[in-house]
C-alpha atoms as a PDB file:
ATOM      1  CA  UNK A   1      50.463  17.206-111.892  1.00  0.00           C
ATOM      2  CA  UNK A   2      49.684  20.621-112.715  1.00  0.00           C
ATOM      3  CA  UNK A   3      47.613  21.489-109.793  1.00  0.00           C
ATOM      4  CA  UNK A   4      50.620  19.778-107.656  1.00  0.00           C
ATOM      5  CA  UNK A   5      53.164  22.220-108.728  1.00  0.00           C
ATOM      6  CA  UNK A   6      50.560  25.114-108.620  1.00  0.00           C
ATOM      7  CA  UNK A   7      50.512  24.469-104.591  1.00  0.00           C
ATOM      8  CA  UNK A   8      54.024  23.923-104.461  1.00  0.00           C
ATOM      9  CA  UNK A   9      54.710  27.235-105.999  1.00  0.00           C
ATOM     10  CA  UNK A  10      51.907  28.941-104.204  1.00  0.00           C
ATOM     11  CA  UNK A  11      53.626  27.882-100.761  1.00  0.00           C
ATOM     12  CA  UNK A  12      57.123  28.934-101.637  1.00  0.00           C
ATOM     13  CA  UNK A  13      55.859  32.403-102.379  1.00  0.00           C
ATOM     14  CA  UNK A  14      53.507  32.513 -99.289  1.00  0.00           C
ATOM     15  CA  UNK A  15      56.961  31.261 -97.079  1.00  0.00           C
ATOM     16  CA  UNK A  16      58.911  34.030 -98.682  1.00  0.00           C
ATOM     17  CA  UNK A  17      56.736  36.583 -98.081  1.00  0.00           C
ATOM     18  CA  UNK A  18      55.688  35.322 -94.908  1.00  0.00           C
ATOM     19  CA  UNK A  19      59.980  35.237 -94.224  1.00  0.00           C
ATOM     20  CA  UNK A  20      60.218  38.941 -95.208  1.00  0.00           C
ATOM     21  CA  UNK A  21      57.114  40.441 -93.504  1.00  0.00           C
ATOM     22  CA  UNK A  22      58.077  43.727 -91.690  1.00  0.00           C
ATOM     23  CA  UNK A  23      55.888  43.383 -88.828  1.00  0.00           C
ATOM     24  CA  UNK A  24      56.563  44.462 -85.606  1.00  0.00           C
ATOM     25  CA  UNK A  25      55.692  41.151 -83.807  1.00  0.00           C
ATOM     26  CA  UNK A  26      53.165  41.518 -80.562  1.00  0.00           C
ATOM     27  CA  UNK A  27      55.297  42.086 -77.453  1.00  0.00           C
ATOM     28  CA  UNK A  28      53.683  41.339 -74.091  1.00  0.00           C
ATOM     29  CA  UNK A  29      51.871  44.460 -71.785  1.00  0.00           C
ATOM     30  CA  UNK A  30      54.141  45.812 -69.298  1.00  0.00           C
ATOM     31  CA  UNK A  31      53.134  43.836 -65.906  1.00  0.00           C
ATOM     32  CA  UNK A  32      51.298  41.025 -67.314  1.00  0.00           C
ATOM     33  CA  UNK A  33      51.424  37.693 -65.064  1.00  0.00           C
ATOM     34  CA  UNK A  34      53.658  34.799 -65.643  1.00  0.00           C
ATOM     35  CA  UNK A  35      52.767  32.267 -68.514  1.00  0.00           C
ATOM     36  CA  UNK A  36      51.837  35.151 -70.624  1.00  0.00           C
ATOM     37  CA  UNK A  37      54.557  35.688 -73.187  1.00  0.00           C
ATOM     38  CA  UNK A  38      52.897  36.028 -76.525  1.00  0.00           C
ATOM     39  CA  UNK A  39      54.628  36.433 -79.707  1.00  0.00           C
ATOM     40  CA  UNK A  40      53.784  34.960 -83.526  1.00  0.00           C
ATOM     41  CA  UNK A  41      53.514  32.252 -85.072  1.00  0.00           C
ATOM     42  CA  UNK A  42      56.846  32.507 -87.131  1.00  0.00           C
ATOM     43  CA  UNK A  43      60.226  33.009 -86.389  1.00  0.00           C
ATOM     44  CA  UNK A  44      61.513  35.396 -89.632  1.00  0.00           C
ATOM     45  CA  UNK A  45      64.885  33.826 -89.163  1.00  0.00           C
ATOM     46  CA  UNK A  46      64.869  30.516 -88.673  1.00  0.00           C
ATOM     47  CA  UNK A  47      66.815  29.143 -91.539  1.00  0.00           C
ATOM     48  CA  UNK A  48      69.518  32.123 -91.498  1.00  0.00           C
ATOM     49  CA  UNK A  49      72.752  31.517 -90.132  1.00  0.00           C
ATOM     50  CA  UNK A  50      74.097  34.736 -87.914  1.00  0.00           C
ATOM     51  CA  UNK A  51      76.824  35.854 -86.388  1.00  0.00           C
ATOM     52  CA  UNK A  52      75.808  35.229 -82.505  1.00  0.00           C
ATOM     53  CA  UNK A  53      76.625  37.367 -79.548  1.00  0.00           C
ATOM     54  CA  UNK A  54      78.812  36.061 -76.743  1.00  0.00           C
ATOM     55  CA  UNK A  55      80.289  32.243 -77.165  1.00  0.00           C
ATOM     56  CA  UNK A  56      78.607  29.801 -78.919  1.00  0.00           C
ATOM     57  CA  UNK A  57      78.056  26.778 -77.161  1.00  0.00           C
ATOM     58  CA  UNK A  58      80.223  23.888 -78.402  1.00  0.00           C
ATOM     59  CA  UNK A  59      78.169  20.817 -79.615  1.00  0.00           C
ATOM     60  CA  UNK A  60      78.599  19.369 -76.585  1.00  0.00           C
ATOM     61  CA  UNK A  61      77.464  21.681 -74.482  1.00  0.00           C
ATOM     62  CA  UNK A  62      74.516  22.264 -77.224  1.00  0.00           C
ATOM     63  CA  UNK A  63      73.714  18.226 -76.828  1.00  0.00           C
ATOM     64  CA  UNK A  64      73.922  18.686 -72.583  1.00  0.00           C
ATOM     65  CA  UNK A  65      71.350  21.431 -73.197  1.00  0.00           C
ATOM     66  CA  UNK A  66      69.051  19.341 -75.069  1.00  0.00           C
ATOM     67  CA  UNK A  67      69.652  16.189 -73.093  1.00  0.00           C
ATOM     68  CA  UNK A  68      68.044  18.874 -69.887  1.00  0.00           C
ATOM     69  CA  UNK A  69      65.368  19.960 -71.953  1.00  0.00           C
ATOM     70  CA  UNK A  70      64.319  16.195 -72.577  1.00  0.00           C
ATOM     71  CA  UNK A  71      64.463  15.650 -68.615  1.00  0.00           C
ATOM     72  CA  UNK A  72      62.279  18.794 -67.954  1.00  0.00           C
ATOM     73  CA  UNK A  73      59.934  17.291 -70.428  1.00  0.00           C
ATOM     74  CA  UNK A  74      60.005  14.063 -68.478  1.00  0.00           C
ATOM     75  CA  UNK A  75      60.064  15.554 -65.190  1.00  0.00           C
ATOM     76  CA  UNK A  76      58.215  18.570 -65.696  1.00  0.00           C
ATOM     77  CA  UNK A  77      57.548  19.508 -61.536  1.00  0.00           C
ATOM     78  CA  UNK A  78      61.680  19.603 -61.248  1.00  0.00           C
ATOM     79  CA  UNK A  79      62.511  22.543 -60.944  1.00  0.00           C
ATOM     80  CA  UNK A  80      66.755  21.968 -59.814  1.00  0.00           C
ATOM     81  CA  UNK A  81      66.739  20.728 -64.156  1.00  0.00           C
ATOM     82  CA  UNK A  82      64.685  23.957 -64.846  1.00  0.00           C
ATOM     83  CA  UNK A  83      67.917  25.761 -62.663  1.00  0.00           C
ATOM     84  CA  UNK A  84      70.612  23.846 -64.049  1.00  0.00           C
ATOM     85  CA  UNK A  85      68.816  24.517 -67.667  1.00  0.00           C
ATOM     86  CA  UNK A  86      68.873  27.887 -66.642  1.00  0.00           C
ATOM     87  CA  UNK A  87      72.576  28.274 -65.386  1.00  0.00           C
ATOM     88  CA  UNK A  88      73.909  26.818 -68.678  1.00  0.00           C
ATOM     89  CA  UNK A  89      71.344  28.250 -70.986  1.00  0.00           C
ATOM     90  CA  UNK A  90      71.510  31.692 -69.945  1.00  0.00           C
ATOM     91  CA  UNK A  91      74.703  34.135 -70.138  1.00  0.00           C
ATOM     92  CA  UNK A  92      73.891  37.474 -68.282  1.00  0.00           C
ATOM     93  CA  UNK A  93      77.242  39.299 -69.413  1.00  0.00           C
ATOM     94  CA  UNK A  94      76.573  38.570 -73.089  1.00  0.00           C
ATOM     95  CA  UNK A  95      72.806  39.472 -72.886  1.00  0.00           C
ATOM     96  CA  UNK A  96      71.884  36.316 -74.437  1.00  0.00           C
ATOM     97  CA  UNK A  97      69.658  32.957 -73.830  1.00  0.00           C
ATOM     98  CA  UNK A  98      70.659  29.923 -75.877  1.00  0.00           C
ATOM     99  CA  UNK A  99      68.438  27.059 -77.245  1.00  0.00           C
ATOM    100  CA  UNK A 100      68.518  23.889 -78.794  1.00  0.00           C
ATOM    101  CA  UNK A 101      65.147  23.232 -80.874  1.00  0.00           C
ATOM    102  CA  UNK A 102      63.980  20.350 -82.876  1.00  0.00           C
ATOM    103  CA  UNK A 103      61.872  19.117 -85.760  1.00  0.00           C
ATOM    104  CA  UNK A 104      61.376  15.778 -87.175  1.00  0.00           C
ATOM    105  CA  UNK A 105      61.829  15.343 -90.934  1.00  0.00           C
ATOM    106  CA  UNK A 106      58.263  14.047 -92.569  1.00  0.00           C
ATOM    107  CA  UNK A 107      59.416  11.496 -95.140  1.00  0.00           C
ATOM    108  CA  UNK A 108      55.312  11.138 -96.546  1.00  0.00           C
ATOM    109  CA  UNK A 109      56.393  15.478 -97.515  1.00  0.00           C
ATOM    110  CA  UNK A 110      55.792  16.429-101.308  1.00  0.00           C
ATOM    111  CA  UNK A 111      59.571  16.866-101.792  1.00  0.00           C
ATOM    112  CA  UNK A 112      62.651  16.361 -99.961  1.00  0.00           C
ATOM    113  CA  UNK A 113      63.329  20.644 -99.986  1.00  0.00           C
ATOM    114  CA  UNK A 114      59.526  20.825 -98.535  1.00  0.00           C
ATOM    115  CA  UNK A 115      60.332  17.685 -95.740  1.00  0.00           C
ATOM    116  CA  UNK A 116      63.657  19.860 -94.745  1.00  0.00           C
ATOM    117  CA  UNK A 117      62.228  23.367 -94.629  1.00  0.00           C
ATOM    118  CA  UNK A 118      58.960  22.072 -92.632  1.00  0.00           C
ATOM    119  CA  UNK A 119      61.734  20.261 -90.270  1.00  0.00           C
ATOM    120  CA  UNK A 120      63.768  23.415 -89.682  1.00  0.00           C
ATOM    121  CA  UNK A 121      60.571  25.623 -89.101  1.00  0.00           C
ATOM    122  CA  UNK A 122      59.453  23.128 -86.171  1.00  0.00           C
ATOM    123  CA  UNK A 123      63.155  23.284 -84.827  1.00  0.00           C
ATOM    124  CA  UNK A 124      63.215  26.751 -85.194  1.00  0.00           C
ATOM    125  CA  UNK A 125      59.487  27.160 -82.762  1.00  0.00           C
ATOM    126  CA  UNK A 126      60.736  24.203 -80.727  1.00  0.00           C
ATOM    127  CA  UNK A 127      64.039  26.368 -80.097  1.00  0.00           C
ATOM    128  CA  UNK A 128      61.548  29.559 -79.739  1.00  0.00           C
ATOM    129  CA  UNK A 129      59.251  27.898 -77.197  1.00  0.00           C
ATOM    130  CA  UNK A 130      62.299  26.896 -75.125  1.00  0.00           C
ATOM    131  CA  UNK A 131      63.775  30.399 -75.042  1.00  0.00           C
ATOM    132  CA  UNK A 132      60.027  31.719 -73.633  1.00  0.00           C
ATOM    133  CA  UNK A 133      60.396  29.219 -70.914  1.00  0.00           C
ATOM    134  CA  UNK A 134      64.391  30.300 -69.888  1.00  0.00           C
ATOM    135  CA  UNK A 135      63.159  33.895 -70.220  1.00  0.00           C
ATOM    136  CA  UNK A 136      60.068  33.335 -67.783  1.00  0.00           C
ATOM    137  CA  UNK A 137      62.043  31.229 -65.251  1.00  0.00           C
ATOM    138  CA  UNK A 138      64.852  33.661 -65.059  1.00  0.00           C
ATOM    139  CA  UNK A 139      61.766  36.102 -64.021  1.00  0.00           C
ATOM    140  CA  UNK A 140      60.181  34.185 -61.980  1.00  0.00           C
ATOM    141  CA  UNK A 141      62.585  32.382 -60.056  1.00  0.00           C
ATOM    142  CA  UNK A 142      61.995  28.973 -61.792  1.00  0.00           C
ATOM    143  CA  UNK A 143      58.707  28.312 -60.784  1.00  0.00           C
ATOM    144  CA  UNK A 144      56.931  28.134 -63.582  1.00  0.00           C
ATOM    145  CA  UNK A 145      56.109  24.555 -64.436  1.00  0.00           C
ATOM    146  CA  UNK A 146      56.920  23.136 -67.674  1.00  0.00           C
ATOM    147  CA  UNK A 147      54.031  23.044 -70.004  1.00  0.00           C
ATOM    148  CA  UNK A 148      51.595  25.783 -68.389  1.00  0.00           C
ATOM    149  CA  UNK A 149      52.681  28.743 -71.389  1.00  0.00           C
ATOM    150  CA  UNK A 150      52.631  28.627 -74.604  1.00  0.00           C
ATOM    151  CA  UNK A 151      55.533  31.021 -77.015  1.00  0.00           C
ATOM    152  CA  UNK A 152      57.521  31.985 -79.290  1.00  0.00           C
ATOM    153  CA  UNK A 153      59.770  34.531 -79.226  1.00  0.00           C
ATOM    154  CA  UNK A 154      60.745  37.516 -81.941  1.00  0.00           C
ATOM    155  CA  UNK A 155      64.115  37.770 -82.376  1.00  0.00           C
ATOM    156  CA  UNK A 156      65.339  34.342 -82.026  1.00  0.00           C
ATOM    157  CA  UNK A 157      68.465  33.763 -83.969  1.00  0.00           C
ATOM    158  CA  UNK A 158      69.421  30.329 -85.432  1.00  0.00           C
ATOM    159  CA  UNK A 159      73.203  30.098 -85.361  1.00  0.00           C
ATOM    160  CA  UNK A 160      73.749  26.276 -86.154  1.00  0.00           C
ATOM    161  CA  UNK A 161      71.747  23.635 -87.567  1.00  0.00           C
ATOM    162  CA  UNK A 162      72.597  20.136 -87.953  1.00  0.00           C
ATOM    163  CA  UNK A 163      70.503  17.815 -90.297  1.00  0.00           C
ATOM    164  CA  UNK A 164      70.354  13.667 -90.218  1.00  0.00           C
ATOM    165  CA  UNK A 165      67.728  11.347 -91.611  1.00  0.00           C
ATOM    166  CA  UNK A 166      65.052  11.940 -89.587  1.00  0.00           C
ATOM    167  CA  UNK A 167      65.793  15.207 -87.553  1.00  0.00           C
ATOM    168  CA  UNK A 168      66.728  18.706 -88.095  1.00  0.00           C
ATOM    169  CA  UNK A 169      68.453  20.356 -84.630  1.00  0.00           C
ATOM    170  CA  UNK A 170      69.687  23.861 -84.156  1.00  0.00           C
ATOM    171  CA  UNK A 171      70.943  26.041 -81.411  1.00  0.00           C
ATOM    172  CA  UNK A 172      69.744  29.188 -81.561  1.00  0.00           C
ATOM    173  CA  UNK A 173      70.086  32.466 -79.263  1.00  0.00           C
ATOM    174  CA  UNK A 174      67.396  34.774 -78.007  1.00  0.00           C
ATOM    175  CA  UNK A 175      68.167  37.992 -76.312  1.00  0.00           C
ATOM    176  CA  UNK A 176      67.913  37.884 -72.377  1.00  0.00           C
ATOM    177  CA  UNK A 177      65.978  41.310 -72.250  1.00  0.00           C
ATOM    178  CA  UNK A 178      62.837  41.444 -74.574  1.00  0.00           C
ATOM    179  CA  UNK A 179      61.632  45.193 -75.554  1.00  0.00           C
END
């Protein structure tokens, strides 16, 4: 039991500090090809609520972005869902890209607090992941196929999260220019 609560404690402390880490994350070379967005692991801010630039989606409009993102993942070669994706997902006035990410809740995790933070991290790089792939089609014209990069992006804000049994969601914002 002891040992138990020794690892629990162990990996709060390591996701606080990992949460608070001042790094500058990586930022890709100037002129590097398409697919190569790199960026870490962790998104700093995933379980922070913000105060979002430009209009936040409505929760419908959040569920008709994740109902594309579910198409492109079944029809990855599409590239008119990658447009339409694009055309809702990205506001050019206010700067910003908008995601919906998602993480399933592990009922077999040590507690229910562990289950829900591990769920909103995985939202949190779904929503990430997505933002890398609105970011490199708006570059490149949508031609990038779904599933040839892999990213995360720094500065990815989560502005609302919504929590069931089984599934933590959140829409999150990324900025449309990365430094």
């Amino acid at each position: 039991m002891q040992s138990r609560l020794c690892i629990i404690l162990v990996t709060l402390l390591w996701s606080f500090w990992a949460c608070n880490d001042s790094r500058k994350p990586e930022q890709p070379a100037e002129g590097e090809s398409s697919g190569s967005l790199k960026a870490p692991e962790q998104t700093p801010n995933a379980g922070i609520t913000v105060e979002p630039a430009g209009r936040v989606p409505s929760e419908s409009e959040a569920d008709s972005l994740l109902q594309l993102q579910q198409q492109i993942m079944q029809q990855p070669e599409n590239s008119a869902l990658r447009r339409e994706l694009g055309r809702r997902a990205i506001e050019v006035n206010a700067g910003v890209v908008w995601v919906v990410g998602k993480g399933r809740i592990n009922p077999k995790a040590a507690t229910a607090n562990t289950a829900l933070n591990q769920a909103r991290h995985a939202a949190a790089l779904d929503a990430g992941r997505w933002a890398a792939y609105l970011l490199e089609w708006h570059k490149t014209d949508y031609a990038t196929h779904f599933g040839s990069i892999q990213a995360n992006l720094p500065g990815l804000k989560v502005v609302r999260e919504s929590v069931n049994d089984s599934l933590c969601v959140v829409l999150a914002q990324a900025p449309l220019k990365q430094n």
